[in-house]
Protein backbone atom coordinates (compact mmCIF):
# COMPACT_ATOMS: atom_id res chain seq x y z
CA UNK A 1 -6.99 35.09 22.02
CA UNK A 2 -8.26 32.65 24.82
CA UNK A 3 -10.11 29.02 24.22
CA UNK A 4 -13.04 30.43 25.41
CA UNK A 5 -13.08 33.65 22.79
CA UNK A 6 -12.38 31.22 19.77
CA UNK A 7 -14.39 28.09 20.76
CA UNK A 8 -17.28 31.13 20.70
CA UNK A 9 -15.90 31.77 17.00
CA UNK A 10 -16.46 28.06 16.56
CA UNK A 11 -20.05 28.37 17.35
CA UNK A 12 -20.57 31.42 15.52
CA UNK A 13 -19.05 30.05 12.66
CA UNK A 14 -21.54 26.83 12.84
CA UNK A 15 -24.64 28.90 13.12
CA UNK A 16 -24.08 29.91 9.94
CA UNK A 17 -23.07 26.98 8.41
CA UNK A 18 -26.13 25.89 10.08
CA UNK A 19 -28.33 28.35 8.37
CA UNK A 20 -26.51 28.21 5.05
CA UNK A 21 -27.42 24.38 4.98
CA UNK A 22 -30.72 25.11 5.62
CA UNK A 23 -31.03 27.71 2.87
CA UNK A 24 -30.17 24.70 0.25
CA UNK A 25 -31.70 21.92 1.38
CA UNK A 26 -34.72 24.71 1.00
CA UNK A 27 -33.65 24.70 -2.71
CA UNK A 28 -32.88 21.11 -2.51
CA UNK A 29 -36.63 20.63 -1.89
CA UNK A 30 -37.89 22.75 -5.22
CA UNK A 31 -35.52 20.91 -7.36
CA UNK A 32 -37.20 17.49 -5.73
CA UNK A 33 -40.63 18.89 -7.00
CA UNK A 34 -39.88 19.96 -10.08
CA UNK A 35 -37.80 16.72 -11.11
CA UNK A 36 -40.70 14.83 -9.27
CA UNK A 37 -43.10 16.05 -12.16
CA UNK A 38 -41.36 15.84 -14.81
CA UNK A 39 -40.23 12.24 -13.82
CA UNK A 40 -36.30 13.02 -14.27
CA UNK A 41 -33.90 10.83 -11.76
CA UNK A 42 -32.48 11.77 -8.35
CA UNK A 43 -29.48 10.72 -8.34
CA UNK A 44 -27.52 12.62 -10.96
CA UNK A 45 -23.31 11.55 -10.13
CA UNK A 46 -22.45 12.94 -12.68
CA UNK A 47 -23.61 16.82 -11.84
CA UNK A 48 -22.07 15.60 -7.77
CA UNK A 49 -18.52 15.02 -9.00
CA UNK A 50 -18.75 18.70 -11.66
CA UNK A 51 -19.65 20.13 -8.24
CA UNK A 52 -16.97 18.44 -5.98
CA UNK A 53 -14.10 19.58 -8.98
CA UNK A 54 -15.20 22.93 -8.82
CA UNK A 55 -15.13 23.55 -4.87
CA UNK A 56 -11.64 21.69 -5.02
CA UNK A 57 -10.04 23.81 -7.81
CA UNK A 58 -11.00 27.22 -5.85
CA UNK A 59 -10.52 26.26 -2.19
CA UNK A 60 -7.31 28.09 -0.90
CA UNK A 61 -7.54 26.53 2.71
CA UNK A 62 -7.36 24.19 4.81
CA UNK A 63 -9.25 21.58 3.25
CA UNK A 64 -7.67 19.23 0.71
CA UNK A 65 -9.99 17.99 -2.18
CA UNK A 66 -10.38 14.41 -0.36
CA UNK A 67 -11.73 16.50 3.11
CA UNK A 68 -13.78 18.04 0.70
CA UNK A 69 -15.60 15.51 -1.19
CA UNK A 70 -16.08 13.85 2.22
CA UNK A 71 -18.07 16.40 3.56
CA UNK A 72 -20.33 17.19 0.21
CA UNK A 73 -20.98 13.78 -0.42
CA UNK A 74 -22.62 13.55 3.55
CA UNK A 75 -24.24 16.87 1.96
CA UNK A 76 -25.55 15.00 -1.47
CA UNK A 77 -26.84 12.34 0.49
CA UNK A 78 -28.97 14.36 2.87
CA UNK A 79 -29.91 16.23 0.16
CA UNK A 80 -31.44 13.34 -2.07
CA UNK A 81 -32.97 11.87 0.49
CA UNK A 82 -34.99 15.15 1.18
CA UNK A 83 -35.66 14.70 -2.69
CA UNK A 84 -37.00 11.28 -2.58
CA UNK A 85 -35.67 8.84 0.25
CA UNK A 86 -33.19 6.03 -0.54
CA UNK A 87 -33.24 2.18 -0.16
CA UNK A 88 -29.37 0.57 -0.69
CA UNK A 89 -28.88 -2.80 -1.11
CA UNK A 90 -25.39 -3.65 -0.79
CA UNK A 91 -23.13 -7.05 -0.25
CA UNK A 92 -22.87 -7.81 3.32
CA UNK A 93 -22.39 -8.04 6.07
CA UNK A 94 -22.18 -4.94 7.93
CA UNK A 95 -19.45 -3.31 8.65
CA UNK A 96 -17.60 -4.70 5.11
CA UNK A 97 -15.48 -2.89 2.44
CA UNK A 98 -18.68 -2.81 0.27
CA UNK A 99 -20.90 -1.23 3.06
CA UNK A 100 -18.50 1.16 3.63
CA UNK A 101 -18.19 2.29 0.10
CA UNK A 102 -22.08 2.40 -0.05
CA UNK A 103 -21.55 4.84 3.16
CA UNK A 104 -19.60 6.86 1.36
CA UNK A 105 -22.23 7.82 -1.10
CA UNK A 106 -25.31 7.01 0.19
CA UNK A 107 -24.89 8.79 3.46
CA UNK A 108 -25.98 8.06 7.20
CA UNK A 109 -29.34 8.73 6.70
CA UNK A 110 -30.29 5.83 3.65
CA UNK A 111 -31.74 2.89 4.25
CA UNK A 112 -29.56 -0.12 3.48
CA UNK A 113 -30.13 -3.85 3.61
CA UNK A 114 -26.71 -5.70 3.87
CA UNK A 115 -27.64 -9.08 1.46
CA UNK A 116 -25.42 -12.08 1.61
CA UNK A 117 -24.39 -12.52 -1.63
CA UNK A 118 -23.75 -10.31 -5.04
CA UNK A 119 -26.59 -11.78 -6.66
CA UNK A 120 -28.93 -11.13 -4.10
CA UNK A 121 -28.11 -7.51 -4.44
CA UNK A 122 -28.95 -7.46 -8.39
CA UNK A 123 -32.03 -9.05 -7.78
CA UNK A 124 -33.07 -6.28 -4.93
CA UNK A 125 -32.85 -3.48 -7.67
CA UNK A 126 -34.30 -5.40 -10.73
CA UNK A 127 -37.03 -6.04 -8.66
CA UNK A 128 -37.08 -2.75 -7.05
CA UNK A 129 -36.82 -3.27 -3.66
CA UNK A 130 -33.76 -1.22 -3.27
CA UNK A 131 -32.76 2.25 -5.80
CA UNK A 132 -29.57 1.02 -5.64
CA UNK A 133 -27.12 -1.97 -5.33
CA UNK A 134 -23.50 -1.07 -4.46
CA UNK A 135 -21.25 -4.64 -5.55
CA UNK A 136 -17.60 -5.15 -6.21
CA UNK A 137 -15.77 -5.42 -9.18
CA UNK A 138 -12.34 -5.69 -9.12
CA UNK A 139 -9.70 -5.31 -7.25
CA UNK A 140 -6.13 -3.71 -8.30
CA UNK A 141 -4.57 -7.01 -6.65
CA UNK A 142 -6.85 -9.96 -6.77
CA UNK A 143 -8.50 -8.96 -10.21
CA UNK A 144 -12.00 -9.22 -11.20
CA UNK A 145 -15.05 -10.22 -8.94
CA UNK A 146 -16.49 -13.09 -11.71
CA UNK A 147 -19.92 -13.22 -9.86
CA UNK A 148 -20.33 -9.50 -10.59
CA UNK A 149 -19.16 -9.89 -14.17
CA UNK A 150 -21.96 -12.80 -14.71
CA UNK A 151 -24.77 -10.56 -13.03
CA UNK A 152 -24.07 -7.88 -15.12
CA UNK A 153 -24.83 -10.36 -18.25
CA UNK A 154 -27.29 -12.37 -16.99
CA UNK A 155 -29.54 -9.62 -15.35
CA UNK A 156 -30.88 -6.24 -16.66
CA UNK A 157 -29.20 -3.67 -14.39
CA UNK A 158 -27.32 -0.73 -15.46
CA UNK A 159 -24.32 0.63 -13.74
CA UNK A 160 -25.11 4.35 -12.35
CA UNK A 161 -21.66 5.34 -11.13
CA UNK A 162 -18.33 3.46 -9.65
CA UNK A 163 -16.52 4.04 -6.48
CA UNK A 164 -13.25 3.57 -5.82
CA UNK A 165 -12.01 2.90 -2.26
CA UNK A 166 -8.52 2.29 -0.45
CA UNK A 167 -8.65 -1.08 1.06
CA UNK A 168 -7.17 -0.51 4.48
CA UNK A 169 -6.88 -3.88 6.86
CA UNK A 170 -6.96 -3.56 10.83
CA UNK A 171 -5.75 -5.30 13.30
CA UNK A 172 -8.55 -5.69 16.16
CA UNK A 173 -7.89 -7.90 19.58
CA UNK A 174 -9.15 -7.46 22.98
CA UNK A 175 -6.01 -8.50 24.10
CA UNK A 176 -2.79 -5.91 24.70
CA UNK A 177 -0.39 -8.43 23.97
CA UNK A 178 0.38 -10.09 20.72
CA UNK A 179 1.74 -13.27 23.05
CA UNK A 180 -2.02 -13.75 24.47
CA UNK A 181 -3.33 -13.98 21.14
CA UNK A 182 -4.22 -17.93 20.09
CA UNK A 183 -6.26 -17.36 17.14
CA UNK A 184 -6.91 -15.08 14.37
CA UNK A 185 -9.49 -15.00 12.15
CA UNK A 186 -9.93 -13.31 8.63
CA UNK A 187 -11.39 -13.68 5.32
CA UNK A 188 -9.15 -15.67 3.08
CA UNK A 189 -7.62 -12.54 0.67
CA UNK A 190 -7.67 -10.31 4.38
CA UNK A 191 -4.78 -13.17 4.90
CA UNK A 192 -3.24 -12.83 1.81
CA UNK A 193 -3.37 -9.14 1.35
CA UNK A 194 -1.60 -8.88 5.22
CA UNK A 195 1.40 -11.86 4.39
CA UNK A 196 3.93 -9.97 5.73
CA UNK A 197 2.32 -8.09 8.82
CA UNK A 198 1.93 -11.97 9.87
CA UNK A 199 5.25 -12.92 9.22
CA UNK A 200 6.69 -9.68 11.15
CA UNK A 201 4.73 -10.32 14.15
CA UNK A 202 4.24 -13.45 14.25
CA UNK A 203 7.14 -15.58 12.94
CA UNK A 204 8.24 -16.33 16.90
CA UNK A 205 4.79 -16.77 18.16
CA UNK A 206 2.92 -19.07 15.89
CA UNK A 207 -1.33 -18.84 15.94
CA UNK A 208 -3.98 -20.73 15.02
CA UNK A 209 -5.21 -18.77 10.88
CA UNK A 210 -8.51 -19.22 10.96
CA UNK A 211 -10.53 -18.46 7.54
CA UNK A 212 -13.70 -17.30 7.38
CA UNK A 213 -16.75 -16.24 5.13
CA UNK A 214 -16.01 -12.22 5.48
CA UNK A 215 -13.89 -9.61 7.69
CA UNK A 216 -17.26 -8.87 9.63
CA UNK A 217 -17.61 -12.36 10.61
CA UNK A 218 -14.09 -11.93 11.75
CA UNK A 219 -14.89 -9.31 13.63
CA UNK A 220 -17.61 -10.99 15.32
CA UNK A 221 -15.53 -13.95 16.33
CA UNK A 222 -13.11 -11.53 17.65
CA UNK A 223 -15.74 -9.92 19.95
CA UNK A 224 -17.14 -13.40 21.49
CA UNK A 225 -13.28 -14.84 21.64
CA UNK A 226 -10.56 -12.86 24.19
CA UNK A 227 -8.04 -15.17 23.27
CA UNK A 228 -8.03 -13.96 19.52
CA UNK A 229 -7.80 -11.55 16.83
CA UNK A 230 -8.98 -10.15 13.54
CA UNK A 231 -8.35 -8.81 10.39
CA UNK A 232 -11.08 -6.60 9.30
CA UNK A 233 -12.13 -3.17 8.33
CA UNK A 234 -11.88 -0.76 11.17
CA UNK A 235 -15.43 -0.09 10.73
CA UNK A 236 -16.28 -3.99 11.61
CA UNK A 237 -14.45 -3.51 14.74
CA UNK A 238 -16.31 -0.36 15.31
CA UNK A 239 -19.09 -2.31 14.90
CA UNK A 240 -18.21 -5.28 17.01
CA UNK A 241 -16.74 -3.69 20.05
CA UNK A 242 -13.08 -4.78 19.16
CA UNK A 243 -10.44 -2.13 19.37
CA UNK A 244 -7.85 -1.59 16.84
CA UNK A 245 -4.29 -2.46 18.05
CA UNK A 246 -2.58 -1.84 14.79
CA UNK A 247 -3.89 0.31 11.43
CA UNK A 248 -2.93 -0.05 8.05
CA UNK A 249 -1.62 -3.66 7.98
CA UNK A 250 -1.89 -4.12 4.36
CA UNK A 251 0.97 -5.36 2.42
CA UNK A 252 0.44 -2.76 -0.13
CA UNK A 253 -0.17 1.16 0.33
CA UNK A 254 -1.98 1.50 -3.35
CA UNK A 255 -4.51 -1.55 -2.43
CA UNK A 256 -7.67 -0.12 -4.13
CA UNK A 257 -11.01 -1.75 -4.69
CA UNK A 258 -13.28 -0.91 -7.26
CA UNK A 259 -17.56 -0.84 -6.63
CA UNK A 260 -20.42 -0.51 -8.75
CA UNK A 261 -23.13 1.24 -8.28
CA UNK A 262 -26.26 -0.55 -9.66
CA UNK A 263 -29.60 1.22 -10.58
CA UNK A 264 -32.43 0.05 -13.11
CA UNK A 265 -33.20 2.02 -16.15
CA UNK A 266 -30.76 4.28 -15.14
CA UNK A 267 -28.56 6.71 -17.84
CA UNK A 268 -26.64 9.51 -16.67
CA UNK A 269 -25.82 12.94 -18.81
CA UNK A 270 -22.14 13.16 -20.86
CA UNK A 271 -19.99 15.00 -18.18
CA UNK A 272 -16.77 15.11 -20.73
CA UNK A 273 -14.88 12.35 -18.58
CA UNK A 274 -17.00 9.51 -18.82
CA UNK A 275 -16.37 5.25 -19.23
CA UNK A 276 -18.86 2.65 -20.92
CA UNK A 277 -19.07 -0.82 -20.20
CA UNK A 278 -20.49 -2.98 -22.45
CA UNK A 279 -20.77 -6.73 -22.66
CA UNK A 280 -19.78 -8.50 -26.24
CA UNK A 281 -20.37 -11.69 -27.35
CA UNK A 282 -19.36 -12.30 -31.12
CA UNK A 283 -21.80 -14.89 -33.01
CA UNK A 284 -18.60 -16.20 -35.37
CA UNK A 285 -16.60 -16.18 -32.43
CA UNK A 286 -14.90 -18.99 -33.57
CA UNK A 287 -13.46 -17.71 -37.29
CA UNK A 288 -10.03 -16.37 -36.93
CA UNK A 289 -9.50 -12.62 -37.09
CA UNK A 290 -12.81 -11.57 -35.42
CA UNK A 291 -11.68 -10.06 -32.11
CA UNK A 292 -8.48 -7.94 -33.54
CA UNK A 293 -11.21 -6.40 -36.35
CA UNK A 294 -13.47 -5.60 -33.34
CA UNK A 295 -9.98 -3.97 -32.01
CA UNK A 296 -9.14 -1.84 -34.99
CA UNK A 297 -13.08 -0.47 -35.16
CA UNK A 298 -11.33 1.20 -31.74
CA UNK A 299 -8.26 2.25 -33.28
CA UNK A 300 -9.78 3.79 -36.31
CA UNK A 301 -12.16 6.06 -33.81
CA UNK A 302 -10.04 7.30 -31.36
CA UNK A 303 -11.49 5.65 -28.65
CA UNK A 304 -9.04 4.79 -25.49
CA UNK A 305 -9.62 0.89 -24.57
CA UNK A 306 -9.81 0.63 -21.02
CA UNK A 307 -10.80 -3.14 -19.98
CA UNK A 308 -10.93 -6.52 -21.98
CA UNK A 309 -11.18 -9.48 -20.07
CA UNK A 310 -12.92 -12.31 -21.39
CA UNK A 311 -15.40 -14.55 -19.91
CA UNK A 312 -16.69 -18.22 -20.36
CA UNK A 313 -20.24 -18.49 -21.98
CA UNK A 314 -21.17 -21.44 -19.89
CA UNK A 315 -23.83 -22.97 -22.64
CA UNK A 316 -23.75 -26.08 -24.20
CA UNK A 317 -20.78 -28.07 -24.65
CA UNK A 318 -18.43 -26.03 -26.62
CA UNK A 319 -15.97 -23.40 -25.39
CA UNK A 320 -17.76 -20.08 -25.72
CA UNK A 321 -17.11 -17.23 -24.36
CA UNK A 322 -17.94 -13.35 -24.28
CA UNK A 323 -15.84 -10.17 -23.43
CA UNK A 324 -16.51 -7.36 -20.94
CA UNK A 325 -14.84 -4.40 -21.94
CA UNK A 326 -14.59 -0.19 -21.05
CA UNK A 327 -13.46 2.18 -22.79
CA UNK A 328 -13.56 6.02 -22.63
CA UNK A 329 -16.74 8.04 -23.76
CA UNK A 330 -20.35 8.01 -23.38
CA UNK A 331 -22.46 6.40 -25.36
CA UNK A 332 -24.59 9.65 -26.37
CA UNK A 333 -20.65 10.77 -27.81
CA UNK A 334 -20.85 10.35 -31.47
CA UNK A 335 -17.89 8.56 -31.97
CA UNK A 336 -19.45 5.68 -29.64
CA UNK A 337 -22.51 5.41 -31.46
CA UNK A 338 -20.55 4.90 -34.96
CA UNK A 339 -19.01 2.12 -33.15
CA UNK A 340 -22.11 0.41 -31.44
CA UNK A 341 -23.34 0.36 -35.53
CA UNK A 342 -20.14 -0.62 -36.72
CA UNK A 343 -19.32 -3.95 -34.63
CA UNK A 344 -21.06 -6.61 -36.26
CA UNK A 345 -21.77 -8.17 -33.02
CA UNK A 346 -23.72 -8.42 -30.28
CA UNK A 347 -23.36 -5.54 -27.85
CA UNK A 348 -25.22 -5.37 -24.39
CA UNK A 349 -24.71 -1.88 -22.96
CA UNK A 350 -24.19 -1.43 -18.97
CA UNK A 351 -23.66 2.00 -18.31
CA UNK A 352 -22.29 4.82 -18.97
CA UNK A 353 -20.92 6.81 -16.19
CA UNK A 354 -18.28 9.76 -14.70
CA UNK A 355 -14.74 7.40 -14.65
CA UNK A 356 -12.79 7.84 -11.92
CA UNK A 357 -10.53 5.17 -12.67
CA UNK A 358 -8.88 3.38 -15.53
């Protein structure tokens, strides 16, 4: 068969693709209308990731479940926004690990407002000037993101779904090479996270580390400075005009961060592999024995502990403090509401939402 018979099967092929897409953003549109009037939310995560399972269990080609969920979720985000369209608010700049896991859900075709700090995001949703606020959490190597922890307790937000994205750092330069590079600039963990790609190629030819506020910035530095370099995402030197010299600099191959995804009065539907987050702050926090009874209320339902980290209270003089914690379930699961009335304590729920991490 020539190029020219099966670059026409190509075509063929996307025609119908073409008119197959059509056909269900057609359908797309009646299921807009109908949730429209009766009020019910767009954005349903959990039914997205039932769907993405079920084309990965019975695909038997080419395309491997992560090729897959790539092109659906573009898909899903069209598709909402034909619904109803979308505002984002995530943690800036552009072109950062955070706007490129709000990308990965929200689509190209959302609107998204890159705001310069975490609790500028949280105050764009409970405000409602954005659906939806994509933040960090944690990450598998530097821990939790505290700022995000306080929001979630000071502000009333709930947590629609989570994202979790492989951190991978580039190496961007105008320059060919490494020898011509002076400077380099980077966030602060970007330098941390790359120790030993640093001390490979750069042990003989010392430069000046520059730190600053994100990898965009970077980026940006890198674009206005031929002399120098950057760490960044390889989006921000998509962004910026800087090519990528080197890939995958990362001292670790499993570096994953985790991101919420923030709505207001937001609840999703049991989908059988769920995680809560709730915030707990015991009033006798101070007699002995308190948090290990909390513990064994877990124990005696079944319920898989996930997360406990606890968290200064920040009022008054004495040394308070509260607990964020996850665990496996919903809260509609019968087993969690025992344990909401069982906890003699004061419980702040977050969300409840399709877990796609411990």
């Amino acid at each position: 068969m020539t190029l020219e018979e099966l670059r026409n099967r190509i075509d063929s092929i996307d025609n119908q693709l073409l008119s197959l897409l059509n056909a269900r953003m057609e359908v797309v549109q009646l299921v807009g209308e109908l949730k429209r009037s009766s009020q019910a939310l767009i954005y349903r995560p959990e039914r997205e990731k039932s769907i993405i399972d079920r084309l990965s269990g019975q695909s038997e080609g080419l395309l491997k479940n992560e090729a897959i969920e790539a092109i659906f979720q573009e898909i899903f985000a069209v598709a909402r926004n034909i619904e109803l369209p979308e505002r984002v608010a995530y943690l800036g700049p552009e072109g950062s690990f955070t706007h490129q896991a709000a990308e990965s859900r929200f689509g190209a075709m959302s609107e998204y407002d890159a705001l310069p700090t975490i609790r500028s995001v949280f105050e764009s949703v409970e405000t409602g000037r954005a659906k939806f606020g994509v933040v960090p959490i944690e990450n598998n190597r530097e821990g939790l993101v505290f700022e995000t922890v306080d929001n979630l307790n000071e502000k009333n937000i709930r947590i629609a779904a989570e994202i979790v994205t492989p951190i991978h750092f580039a190496f961007v330069t105008q320059r060919e090479k490494l020898s011509d590079i002076q400077r380099i600039y980077s966030k602060d963990i970007g330098f941390r996270q790359c120790k030993r790609f640093l001390d490979d190629y750069f042990h003989a030819h010392p430069v000046e580390i520059i730190p600053v506020e994100s990898t965009s910035k970077a980026a940006k530095l890198a674009s206005e400075d031929p002399q120098s370099a950057a760490i960044c995402s390889a989006i921000a030197g998509k962004i910026f005009g800087v090519p990528v010299l080197f890939d995958n600099i990362q001292d670790s191959d499993v570096n994953r961060t985790r991101f919420l995804i923030l709505a207001k009065d937001f609840e999703t539907q049991p989908s059988g592999n769920d995680k809560t987050t709730v915030i707990v702050q015991f009033p006798d926090s101070d007699k002995p024995g308190t948090l290990s009874r909390c513990l064994r209320e877990f124990e005696l339902y079944d319920i898989n502990l996930t997360k406990l980290a606890s968290h200064p209270s920040r009022q008054g003089d004495r040394f308070g403090f509260w607990f964020l914690m996850e665990f496996e379930g919903h809260v509609q699961d019968d087993k969690i509401q025992k344990i909401f009335k069982q906890l003699k304590s004061e419980i702040k729920w977050l969300g409840s939402y399709v877990r796609l991490v411990d």
